[in-house]
PDB file of N, CA and C in Angstrom:
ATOM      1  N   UNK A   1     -85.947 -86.479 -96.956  1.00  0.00           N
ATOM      2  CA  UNK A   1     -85.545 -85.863 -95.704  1.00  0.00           C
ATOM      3  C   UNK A   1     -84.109 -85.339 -95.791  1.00  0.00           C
ATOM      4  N   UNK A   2     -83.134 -86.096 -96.132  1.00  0.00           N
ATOM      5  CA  UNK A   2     -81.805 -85.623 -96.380  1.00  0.00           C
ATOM      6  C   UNK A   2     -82.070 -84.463 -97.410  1.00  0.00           C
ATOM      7  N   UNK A   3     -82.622 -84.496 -98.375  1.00  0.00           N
ATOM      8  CA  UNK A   3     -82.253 -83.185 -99.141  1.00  0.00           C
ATOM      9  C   UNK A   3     -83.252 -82.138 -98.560  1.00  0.00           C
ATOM     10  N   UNK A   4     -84.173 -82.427 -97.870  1.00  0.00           N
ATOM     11  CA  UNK A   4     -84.515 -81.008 -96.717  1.00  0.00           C
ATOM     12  C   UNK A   4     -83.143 -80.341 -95.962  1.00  0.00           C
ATOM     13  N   UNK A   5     -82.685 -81.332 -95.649  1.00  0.00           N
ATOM     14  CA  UNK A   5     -81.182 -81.045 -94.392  1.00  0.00           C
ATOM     15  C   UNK A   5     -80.321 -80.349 -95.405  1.00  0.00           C
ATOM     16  N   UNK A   6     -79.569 -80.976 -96.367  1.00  0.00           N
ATOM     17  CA  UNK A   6     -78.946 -80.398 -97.037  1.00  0.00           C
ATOM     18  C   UNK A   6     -79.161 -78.714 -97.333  1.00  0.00           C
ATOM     19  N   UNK A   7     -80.322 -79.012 -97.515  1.00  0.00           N
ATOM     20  CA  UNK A   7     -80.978 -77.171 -98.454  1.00  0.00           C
ATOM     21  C   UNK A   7     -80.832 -76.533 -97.503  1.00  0.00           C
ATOM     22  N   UNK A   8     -81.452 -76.899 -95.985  1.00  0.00           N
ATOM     23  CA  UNK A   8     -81.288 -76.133 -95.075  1.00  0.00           C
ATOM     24  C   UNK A   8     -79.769 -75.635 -94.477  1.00  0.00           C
ATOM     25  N   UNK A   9     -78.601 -76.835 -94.289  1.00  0.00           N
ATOM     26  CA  UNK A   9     -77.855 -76.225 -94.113  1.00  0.00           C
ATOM     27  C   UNK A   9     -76.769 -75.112 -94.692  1.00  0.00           C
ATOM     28  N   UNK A  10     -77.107 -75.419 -96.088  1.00  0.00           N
ATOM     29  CA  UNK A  10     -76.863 -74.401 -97.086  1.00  0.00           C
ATOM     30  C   UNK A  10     -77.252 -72.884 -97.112  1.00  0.00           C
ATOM     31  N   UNK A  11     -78.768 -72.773 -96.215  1.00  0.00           N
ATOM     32  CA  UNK A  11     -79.244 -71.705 -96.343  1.00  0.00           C
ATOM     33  C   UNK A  11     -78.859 -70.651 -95.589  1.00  0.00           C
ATOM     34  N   UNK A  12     -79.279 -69.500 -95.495  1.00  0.00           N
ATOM     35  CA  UNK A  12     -78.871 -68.423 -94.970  1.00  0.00           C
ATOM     36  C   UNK A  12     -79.965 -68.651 -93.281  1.00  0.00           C
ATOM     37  N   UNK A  13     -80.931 -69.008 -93.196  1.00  0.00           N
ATOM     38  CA  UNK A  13     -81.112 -69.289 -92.333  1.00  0.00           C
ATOM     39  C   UNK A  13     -80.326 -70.027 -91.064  1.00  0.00           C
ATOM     40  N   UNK A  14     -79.512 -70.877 -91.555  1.00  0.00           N
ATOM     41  CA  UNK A  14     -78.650 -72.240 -90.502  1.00  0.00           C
ATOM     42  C   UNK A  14     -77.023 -70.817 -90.539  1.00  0.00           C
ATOM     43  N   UNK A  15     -76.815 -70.178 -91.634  1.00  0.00           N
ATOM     44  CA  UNK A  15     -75.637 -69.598 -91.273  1.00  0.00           C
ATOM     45  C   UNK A  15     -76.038 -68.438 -90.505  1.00  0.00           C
ATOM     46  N   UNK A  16     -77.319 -67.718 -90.434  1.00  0.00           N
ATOM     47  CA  UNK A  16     -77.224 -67.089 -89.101  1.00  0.00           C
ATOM     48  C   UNK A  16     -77.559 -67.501 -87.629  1.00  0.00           C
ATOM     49  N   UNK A  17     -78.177 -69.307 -87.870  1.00  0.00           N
ATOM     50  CA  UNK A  17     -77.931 -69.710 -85.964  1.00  0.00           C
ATOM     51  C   UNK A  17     -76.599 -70.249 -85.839  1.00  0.00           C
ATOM     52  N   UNK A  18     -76.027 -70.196 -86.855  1.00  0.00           N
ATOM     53  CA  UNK A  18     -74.516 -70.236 -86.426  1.00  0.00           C
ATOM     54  C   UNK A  18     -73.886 -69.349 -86.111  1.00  0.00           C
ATOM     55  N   UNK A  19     -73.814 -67.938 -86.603  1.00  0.00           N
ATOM     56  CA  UNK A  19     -73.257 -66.779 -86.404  1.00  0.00           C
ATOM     57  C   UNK A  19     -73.783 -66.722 -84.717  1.00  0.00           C
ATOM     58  N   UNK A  20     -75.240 -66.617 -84.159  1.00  0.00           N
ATOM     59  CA  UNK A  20     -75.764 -66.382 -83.074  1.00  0.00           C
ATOM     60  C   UNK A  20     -75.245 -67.454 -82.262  1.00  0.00           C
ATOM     61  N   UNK A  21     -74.699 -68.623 -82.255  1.00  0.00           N
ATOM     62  CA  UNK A  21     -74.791 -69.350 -81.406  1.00  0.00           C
ATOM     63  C   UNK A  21     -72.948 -69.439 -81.034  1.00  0.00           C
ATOM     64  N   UNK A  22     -72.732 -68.944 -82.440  1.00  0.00           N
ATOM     65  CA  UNK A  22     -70.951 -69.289 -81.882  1.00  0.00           C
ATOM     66  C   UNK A  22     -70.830 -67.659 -81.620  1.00  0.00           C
ATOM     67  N   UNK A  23     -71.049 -67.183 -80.729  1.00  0.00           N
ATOM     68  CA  UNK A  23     -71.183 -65.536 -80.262  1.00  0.00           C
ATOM     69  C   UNK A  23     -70.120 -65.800 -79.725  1.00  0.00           C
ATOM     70  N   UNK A  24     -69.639 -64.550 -78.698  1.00  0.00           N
ATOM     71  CA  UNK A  24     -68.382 -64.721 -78.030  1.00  0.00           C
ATOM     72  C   UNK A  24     -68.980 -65.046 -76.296  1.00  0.00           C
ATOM     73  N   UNK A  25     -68.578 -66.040 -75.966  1.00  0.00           N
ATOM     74  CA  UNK A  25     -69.295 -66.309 -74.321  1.00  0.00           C
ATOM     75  C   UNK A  25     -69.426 -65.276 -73.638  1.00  0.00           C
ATOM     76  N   UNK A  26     -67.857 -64.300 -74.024  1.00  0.00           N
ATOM     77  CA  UNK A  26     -68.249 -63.407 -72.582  1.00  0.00           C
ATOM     78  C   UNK A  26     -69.314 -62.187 -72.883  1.00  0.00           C
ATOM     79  N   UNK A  27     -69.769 -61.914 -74.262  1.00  0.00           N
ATOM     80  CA  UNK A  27     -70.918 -61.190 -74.228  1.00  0.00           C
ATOM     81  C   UNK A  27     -72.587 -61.890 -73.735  1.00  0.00           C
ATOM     82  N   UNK A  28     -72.357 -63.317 -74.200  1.00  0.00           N
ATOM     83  CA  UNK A  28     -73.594 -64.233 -73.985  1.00  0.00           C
ATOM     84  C   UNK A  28     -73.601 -64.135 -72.014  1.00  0.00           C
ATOM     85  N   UNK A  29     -72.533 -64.669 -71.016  1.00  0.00           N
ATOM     86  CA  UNK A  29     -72.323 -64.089 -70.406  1.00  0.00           C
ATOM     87  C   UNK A  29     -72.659 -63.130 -69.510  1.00  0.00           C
ATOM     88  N   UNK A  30     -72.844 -62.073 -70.382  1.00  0.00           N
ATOM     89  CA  UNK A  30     -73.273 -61.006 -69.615  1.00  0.00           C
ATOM     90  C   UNK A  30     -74.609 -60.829 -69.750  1.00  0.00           C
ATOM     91  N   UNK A  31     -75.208 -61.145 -70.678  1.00  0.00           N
ATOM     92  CA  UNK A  31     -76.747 -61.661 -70.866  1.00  0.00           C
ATOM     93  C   UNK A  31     -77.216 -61.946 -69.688  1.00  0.00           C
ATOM     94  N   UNK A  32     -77.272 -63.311 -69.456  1.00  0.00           N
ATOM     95  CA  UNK A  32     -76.852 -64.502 -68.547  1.00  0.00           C
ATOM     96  C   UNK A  32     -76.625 -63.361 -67.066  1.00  0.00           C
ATOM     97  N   UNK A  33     -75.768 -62.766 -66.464  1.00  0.00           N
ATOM     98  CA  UNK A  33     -75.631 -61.692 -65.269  1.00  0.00           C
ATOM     99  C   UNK A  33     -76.574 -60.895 -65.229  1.00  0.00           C
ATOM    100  N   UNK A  34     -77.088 -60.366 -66.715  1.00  0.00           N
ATOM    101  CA  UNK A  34     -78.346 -59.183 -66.563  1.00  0.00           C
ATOM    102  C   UNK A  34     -79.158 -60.170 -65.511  1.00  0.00           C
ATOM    103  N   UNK A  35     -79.956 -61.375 -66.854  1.00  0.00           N
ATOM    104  CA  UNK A  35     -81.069 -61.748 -66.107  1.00  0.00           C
ATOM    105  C   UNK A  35     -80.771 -62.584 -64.661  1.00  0.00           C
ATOM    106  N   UNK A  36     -79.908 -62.684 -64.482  1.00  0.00           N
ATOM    107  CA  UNK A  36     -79.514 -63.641 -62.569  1.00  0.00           C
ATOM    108  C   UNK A  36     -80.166 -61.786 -61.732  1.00  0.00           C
ATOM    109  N   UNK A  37     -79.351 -60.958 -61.894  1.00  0.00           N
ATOM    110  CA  UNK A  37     -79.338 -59.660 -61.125  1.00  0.00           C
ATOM    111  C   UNK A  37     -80.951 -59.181 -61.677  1.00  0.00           C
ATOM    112  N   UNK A  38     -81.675 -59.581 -62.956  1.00  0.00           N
ATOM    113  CA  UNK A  38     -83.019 -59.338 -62.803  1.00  0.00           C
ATOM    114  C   UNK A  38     -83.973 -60.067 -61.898  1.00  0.00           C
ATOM    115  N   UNK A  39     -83.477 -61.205 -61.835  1.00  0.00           N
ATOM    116  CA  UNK A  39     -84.302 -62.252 -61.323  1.00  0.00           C
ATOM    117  C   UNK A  39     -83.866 -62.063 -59.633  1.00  0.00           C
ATOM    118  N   UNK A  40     -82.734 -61.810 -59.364  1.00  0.00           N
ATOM    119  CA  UNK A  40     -82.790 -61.125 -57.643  1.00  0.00           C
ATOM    120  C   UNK A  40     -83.414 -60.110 -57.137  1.00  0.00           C
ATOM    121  N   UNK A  41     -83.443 -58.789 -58.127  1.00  0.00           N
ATOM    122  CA  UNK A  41     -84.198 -57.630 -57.661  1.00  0.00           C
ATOM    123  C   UNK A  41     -85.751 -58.064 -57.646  1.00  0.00           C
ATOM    124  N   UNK A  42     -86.134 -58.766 -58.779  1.00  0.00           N
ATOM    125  CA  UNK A  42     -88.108 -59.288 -58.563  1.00  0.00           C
ATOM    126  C   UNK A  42     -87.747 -60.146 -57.043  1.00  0.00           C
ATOM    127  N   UNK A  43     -86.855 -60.705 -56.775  1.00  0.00           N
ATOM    128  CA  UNK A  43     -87.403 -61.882 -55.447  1.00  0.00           C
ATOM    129  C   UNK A  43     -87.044 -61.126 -54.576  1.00  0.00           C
ATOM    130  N   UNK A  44     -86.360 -59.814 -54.372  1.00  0.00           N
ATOM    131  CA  UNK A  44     -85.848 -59.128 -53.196  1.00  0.00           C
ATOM    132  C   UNK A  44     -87.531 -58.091 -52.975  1.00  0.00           C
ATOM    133  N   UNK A  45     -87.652 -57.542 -54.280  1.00  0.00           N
ATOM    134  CA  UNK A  45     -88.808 -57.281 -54.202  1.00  0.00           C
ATOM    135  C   UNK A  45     -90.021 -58.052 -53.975  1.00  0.00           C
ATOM    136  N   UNK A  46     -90.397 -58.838 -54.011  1.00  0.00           N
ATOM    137  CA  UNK A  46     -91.478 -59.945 -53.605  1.00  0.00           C
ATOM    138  C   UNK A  46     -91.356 -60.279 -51.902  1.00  0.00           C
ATOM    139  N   UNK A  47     -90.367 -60.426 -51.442  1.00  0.00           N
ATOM    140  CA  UNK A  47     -89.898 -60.449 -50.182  1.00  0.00           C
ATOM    141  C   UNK A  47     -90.106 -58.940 -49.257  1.00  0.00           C
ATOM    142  N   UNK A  48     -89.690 -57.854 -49.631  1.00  0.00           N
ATOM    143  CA  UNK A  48     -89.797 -57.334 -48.952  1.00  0.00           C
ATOM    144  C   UNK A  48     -90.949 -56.478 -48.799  1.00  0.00           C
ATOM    145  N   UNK A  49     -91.538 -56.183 -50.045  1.00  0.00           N
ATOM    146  CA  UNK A  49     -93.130 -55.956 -49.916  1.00  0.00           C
ATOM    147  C   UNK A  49     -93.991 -57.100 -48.822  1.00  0.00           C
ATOM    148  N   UNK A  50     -93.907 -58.262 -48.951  1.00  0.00           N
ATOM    149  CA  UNK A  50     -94.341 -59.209 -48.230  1.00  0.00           C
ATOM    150  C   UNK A  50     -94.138 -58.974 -46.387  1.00  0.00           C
ATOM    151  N   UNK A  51     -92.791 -58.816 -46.154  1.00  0.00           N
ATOM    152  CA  UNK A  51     -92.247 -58.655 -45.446  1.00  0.00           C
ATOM    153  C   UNK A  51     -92.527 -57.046 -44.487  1.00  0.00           C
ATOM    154  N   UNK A  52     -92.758 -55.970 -45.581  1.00  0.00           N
ATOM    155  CA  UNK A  52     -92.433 -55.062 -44.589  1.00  0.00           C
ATOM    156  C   UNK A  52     -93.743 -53.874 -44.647  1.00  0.00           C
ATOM    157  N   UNK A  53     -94.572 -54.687 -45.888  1.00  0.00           N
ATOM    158  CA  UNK A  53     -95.774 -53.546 -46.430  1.00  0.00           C
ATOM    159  C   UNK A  53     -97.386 -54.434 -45.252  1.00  0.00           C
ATOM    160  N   UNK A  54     -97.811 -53.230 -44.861  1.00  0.00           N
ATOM    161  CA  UNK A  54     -99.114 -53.730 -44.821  1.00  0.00           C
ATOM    162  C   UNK A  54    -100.141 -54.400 -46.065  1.00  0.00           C
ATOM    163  N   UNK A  55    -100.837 -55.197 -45.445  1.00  0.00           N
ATOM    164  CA  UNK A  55    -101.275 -56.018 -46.876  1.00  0.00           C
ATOM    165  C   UNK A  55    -102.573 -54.747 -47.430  1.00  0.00           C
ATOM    166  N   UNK A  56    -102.239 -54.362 -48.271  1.00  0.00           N
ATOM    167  CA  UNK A  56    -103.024 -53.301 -49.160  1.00  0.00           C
ATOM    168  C   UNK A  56    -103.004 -53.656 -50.660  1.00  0.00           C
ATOM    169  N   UNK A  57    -103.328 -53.019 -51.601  1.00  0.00           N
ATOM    170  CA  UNK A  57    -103.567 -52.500 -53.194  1.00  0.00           C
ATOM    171  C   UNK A  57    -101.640 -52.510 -53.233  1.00  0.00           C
ATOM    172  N   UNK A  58    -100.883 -51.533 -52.158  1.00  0.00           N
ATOM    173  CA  UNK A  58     -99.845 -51.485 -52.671  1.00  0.00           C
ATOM    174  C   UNK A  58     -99.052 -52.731 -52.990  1.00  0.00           C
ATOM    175  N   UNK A  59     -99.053 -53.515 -51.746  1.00  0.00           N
ATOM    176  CA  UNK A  59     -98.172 -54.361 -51.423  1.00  0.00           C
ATOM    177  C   UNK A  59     -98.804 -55.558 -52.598  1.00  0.00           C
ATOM    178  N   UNK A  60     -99.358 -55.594 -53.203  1.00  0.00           N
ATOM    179  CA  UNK A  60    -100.052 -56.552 -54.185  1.00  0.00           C
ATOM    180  C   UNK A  60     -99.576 -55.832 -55.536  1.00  0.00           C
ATOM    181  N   UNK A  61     -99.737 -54.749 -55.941  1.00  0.00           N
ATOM    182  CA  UNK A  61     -98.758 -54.048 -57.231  1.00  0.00           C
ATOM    183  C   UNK A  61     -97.147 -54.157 -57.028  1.00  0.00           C
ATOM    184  N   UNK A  62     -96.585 -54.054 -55.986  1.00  0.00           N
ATOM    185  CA  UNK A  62     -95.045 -54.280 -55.604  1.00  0.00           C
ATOM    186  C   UNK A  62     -95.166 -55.909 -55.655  1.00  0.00           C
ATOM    187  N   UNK A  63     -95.612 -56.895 -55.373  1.00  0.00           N
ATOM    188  CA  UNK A  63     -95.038 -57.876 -55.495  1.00  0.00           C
ATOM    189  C   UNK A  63     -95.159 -58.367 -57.146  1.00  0.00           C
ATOM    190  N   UNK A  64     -97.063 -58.050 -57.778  1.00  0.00           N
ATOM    191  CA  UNK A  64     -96.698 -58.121 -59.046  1.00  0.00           C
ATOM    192  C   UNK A  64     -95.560 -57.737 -59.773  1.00  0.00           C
ATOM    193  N   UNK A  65     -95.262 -56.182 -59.608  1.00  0.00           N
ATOM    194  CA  UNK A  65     -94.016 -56.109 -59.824  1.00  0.00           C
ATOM    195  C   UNK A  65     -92.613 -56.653 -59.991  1.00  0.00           C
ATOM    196  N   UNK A  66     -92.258 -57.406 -58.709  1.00  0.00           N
ATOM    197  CA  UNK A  66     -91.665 -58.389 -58.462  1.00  0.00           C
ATOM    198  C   UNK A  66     -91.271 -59.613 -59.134  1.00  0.00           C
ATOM    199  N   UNK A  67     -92.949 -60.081 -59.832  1.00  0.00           N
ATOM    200  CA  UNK A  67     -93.218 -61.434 -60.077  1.00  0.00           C
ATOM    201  C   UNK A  67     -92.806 -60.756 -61.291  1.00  0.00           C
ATOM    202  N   UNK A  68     -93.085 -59.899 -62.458  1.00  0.00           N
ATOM    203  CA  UNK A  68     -92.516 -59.363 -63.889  1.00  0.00           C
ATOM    204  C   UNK A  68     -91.039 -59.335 -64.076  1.00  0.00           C
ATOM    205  N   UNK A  69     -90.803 -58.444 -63.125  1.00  0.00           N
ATOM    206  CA  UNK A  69     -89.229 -58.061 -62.900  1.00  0.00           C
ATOM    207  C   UNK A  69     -88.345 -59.799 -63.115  1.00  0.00           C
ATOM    208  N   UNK A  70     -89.191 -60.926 -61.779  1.00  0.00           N
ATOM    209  CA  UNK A  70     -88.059 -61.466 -61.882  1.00  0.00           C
ATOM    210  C   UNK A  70     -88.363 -62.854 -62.950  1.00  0.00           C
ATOM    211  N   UNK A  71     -89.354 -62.522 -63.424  1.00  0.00           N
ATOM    212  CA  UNK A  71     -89.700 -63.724 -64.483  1.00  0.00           C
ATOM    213  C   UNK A  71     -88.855 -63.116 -65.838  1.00  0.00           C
ATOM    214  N   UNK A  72     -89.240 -62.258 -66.257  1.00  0.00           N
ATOM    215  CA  UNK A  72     -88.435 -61.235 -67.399  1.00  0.00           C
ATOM    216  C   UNK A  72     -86.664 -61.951 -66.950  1.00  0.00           C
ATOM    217  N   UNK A  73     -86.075 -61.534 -65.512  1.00  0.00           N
ATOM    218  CA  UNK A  73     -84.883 -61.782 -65.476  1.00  0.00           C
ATOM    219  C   UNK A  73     -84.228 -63.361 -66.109  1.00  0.00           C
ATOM    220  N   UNK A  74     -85.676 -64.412 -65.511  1.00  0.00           N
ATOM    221  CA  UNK A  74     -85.115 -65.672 -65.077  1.00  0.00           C
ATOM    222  C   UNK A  74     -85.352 -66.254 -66.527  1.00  0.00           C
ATOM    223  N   UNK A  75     -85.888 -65.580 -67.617  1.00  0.00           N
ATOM    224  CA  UNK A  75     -86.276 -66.249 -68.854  1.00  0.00           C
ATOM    225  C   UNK A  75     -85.342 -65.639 -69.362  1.00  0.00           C
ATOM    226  N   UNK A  76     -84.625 -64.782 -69.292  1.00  0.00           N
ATOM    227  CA  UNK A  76     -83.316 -63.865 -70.362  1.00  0.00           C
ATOM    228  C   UNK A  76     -81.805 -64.868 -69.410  1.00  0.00           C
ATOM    229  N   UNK A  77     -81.690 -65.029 -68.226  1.00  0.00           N
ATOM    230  CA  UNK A  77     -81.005 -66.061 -67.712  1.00  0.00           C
ATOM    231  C   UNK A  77     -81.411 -67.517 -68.543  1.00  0.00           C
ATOM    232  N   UNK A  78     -81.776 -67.978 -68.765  1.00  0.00           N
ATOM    233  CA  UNK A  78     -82.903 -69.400 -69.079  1.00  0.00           C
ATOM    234  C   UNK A  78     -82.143 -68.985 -70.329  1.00  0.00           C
ATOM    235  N   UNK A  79     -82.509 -68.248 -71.236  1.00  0.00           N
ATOM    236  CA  UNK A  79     -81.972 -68.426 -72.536  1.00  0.00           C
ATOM    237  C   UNK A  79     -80.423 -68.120 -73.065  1.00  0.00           C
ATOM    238  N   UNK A  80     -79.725 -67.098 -72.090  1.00  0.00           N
ATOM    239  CA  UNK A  80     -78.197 -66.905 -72.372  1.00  0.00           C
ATOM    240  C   UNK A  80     -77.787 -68.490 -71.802  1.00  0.00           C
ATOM    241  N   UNK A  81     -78.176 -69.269 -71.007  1.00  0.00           N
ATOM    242  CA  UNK A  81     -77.714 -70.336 -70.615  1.00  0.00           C
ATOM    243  C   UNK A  81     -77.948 -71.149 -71.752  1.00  0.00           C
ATOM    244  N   UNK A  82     -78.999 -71.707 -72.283  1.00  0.00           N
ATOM    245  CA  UNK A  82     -79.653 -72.484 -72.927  1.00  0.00           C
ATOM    246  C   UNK A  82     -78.023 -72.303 -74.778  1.00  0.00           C
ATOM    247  N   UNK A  83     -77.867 -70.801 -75.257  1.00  0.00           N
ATOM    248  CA  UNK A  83     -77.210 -70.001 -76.126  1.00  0.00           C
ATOM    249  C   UNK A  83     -75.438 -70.842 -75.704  1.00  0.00           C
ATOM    250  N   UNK A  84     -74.981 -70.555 -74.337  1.00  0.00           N
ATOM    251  CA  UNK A  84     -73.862 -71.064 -74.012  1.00  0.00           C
ATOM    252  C   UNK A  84     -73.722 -72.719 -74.286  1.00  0.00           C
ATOM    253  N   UNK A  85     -75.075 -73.177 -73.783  1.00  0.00           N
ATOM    254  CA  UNK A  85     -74.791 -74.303 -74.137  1.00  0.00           C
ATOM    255  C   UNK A  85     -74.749 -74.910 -75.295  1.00  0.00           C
ATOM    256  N   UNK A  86     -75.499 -74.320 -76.203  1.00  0.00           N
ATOM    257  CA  UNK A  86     -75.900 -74.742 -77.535  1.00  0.00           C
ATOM    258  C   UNK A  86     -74.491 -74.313 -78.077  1.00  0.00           C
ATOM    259  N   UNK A  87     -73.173 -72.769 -77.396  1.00  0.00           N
ATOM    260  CA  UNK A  87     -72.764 -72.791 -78.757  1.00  0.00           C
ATOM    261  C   UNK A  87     -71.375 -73.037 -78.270  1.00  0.00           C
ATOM    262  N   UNK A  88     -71.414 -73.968 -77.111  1.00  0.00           N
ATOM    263  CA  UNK A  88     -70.681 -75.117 -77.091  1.00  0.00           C
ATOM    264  C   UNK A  88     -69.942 -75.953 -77.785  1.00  0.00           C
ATOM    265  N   UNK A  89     -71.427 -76.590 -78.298  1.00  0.00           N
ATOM    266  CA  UNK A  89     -71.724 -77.855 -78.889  1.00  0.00           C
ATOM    267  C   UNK A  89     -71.056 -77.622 -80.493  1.00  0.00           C
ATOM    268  N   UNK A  90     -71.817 -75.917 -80.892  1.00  0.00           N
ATOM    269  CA  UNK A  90     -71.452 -75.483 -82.369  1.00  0.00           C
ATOM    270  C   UNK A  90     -69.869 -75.422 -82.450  1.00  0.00           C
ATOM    271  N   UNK A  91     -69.265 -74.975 -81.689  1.00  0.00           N
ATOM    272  CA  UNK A  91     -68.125 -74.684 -81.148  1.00  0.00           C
ATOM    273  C   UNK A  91     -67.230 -75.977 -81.673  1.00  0.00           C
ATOM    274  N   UNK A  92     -67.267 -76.924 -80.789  1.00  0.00           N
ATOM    275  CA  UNK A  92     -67.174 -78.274 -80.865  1.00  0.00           C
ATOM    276  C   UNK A  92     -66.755 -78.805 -82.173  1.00  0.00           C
ATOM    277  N   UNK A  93     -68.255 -78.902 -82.484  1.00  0.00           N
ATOM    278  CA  UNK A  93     -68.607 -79.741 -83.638  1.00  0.00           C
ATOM    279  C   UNK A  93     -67.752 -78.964 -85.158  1.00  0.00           C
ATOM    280  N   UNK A  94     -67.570 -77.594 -84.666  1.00  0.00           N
ATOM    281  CA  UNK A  94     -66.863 -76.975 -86.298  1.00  0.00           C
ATOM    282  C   UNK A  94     -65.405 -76.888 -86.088  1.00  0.00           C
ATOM    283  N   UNK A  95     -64.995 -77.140 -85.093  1.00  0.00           N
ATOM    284  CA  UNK A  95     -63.829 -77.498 -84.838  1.00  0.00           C
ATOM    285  C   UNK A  95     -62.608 -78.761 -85.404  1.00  0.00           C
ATOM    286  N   UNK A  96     -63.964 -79.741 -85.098  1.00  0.00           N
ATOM    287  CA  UNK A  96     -63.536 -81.128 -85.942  1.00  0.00           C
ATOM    288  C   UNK A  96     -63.551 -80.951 -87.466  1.00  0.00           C
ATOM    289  N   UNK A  97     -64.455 -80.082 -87.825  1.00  0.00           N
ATOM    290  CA  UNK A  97     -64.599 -80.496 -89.515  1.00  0.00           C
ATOM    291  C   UNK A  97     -63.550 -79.267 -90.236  1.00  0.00           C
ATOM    292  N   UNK A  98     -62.566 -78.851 -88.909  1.00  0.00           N
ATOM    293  CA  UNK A  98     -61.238 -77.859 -90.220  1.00  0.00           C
ATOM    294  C   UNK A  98     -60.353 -78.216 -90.209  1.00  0.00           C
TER     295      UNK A  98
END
């Protein structure tokens, strides 16, 4: 098991989730703002189709809509968060070992 770890951290694989993870925050960041401002326009949309459409074919394609728009947003949010936190930690941890 240790010389799995070893090989791996040696490899070019582990030095590019390092490159990706120690990114610069404020581009990760802005990731992170896309999907919040994606994930408001699907729920503003879901709401107001709901809200202001007679219930038809339309108002059922606008909220699908909605539901894409803000799932797409809240999973690209979900992962610039998930990226900040992880490159934290990378952050951190390579700090101690210079």
């Amino acid at each position: 098991m240790l010389k799995y770890f070893v090989a791996l951290r040696n490899s070019r694989y582990w030095q590019a989730l390092i490159v990706h993870y120690s990114a610069d925050p404020k581009l990760i960041f802005k990731q992170f703002r896309l999907g919040v401002i994606g994930f408001a326009i699907g729920l503003g949309l879901i709401i107001v189709a709901n809200n202001n459409m007679p219930a038809s074919i339309e108002q059922e394609l606008c909220v699908l809509a909605g539901l894409i728009i803000g799932g797409v947003g809240f999973i690209v949010a979900m992962l610039a968060q998930m990226r900040l936190m992880i490159g934290r930690f990378v952050r951190f941890y390579s700090q101690d070992n210079k």
